[in-house]
C-alpha atoms as a PDB file:
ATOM      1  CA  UNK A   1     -73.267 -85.534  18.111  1.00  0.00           C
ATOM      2  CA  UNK A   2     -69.775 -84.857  19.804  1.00  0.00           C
ATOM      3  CA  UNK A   3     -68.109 -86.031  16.482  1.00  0.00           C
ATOM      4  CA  UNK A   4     -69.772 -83.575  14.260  1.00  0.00           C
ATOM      5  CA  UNK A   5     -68.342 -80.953  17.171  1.00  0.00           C
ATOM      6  CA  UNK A   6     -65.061 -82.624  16.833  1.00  0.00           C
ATOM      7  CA  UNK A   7     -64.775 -81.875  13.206  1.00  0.00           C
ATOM      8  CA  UNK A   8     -65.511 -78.006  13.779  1.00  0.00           C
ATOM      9  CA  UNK A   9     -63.142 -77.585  16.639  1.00  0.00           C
ATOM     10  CA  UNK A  10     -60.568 -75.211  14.878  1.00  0.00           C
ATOM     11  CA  UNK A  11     -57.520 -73.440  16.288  1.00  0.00           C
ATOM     12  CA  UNK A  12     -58.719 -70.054  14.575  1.00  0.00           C
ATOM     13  CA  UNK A  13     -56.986 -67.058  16.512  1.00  0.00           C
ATOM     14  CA  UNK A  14     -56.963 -69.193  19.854  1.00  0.00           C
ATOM     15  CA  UNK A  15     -53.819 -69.781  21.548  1.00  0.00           C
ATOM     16  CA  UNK A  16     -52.583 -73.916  21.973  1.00  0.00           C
ATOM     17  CA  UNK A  17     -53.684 -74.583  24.905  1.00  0.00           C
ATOM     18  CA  UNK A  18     -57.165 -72.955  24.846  1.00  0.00           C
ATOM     19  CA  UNK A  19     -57.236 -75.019  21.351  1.00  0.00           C
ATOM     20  CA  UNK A  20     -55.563 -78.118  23.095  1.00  0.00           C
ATOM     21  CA  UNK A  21     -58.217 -77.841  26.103  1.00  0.00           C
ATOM     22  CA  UNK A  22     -61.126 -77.623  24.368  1.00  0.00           C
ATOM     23  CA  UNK A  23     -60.405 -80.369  21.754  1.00  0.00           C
ATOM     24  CA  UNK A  24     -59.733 -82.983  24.684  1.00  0.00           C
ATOM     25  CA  UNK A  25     -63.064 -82.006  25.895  1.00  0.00           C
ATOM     26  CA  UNK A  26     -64.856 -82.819  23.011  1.00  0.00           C
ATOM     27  CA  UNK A  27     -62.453 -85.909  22.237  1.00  0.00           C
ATOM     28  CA  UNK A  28     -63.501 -87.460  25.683  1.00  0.00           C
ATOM     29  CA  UNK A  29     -66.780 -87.910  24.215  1.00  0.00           C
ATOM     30  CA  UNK A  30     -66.194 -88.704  20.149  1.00  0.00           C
ATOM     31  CA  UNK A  31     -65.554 -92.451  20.669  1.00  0.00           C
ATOM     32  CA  UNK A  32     -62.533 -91.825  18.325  1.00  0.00           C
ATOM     33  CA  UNK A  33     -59.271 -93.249  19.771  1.00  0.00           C
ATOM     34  CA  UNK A  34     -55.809 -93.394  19.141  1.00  0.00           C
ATOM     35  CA  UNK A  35     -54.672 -92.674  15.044  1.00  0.00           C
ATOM     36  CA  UNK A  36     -58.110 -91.324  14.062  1.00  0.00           C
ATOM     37  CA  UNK A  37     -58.038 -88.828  17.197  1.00  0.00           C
ATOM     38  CA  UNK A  38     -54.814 -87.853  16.078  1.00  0.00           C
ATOM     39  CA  UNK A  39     -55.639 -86.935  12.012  1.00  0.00           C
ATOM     40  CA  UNK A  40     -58.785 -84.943  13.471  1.00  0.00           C
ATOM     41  CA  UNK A  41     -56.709 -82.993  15.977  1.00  0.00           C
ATOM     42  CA  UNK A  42     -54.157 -82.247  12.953  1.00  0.00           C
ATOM     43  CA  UNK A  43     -56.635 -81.053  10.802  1.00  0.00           C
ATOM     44  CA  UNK A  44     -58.171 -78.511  13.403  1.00  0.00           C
ATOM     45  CA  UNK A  45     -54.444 -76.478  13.884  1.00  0.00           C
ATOM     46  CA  UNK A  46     -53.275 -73.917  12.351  1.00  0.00           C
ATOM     47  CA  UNK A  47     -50.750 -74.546   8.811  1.00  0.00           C
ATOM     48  CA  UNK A  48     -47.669 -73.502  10.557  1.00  0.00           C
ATOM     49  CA  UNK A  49     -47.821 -75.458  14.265  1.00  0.00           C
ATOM     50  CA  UNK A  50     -49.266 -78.463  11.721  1.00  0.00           C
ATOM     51  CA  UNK A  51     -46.041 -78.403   9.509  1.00  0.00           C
ATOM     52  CA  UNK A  52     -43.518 -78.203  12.693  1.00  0.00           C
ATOM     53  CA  UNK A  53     -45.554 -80.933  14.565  1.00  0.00           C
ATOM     54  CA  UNK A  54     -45.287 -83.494  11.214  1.00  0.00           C
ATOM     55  CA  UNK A  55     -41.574 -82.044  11.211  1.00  0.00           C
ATOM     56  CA  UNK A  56     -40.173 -83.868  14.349  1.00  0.00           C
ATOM     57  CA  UNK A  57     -37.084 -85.256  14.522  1.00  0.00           C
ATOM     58  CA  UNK A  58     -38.851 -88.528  16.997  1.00  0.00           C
ATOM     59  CA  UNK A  59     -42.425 -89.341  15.210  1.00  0.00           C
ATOM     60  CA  UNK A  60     -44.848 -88.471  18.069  1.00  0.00           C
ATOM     61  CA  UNK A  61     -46.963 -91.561  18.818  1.00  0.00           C
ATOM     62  CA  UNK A  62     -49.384 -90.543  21.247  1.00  0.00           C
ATOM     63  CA  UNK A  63     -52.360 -87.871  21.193  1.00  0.00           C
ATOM     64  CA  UNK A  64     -50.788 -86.841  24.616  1.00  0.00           C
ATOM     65  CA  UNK A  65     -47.657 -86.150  23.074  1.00  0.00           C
ATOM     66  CA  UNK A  66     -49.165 -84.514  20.053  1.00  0.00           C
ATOM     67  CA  UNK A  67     -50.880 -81.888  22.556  1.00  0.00           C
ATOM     68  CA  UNK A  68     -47.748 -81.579  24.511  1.00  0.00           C
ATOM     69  CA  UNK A  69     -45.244 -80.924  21.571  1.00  0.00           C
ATOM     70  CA  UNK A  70     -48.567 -78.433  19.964  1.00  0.00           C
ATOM     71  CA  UNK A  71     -48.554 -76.295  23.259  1.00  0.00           C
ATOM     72  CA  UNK A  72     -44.987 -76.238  23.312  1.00  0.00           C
ATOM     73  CA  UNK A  73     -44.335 -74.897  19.831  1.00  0.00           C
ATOM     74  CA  UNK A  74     -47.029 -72.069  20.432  1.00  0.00           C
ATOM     75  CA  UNK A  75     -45.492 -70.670  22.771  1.00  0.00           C
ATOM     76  CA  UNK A  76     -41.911 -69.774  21.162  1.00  0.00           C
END
């Protein structure tokens, strides 16, 4: 059940870290780890955040860094 509710969490018109906050909530309970966690939290964002995030100068590695570096861009 919590990866069918992974797949529709979507960015929309919420900010990062409301986005951010309630993805890791569902993640927690998916089962999905590491590089598959990571494609299904790119998928939910917004084009624009997506582009700049795949954009990085140092490839992030980690979903923790992905959210970091995500909340971060939103809010400049």
């Amino acid at each position: 059940m919590k990866v069918k509710e992974l797949k529709k969490v979507e960015q929309e018109s919420k900010t990062m870290e409301k986005f951010v906050h309630e993805f890791r909530k569902v993640a927690r309970k998916s089962g999905y780890k590491k590089r598959i966690l990571i494609e299904k939290f790119k998928k939910g964002k917004d084009r624009v955040i997506r582009r700049k995030l795949m954009e990085a100068e140092q490839p992030l590695r980690s979903i923790q860094q992905w959210y970091k570096r995500a909340v971060n861009l939103d809010r400049y």
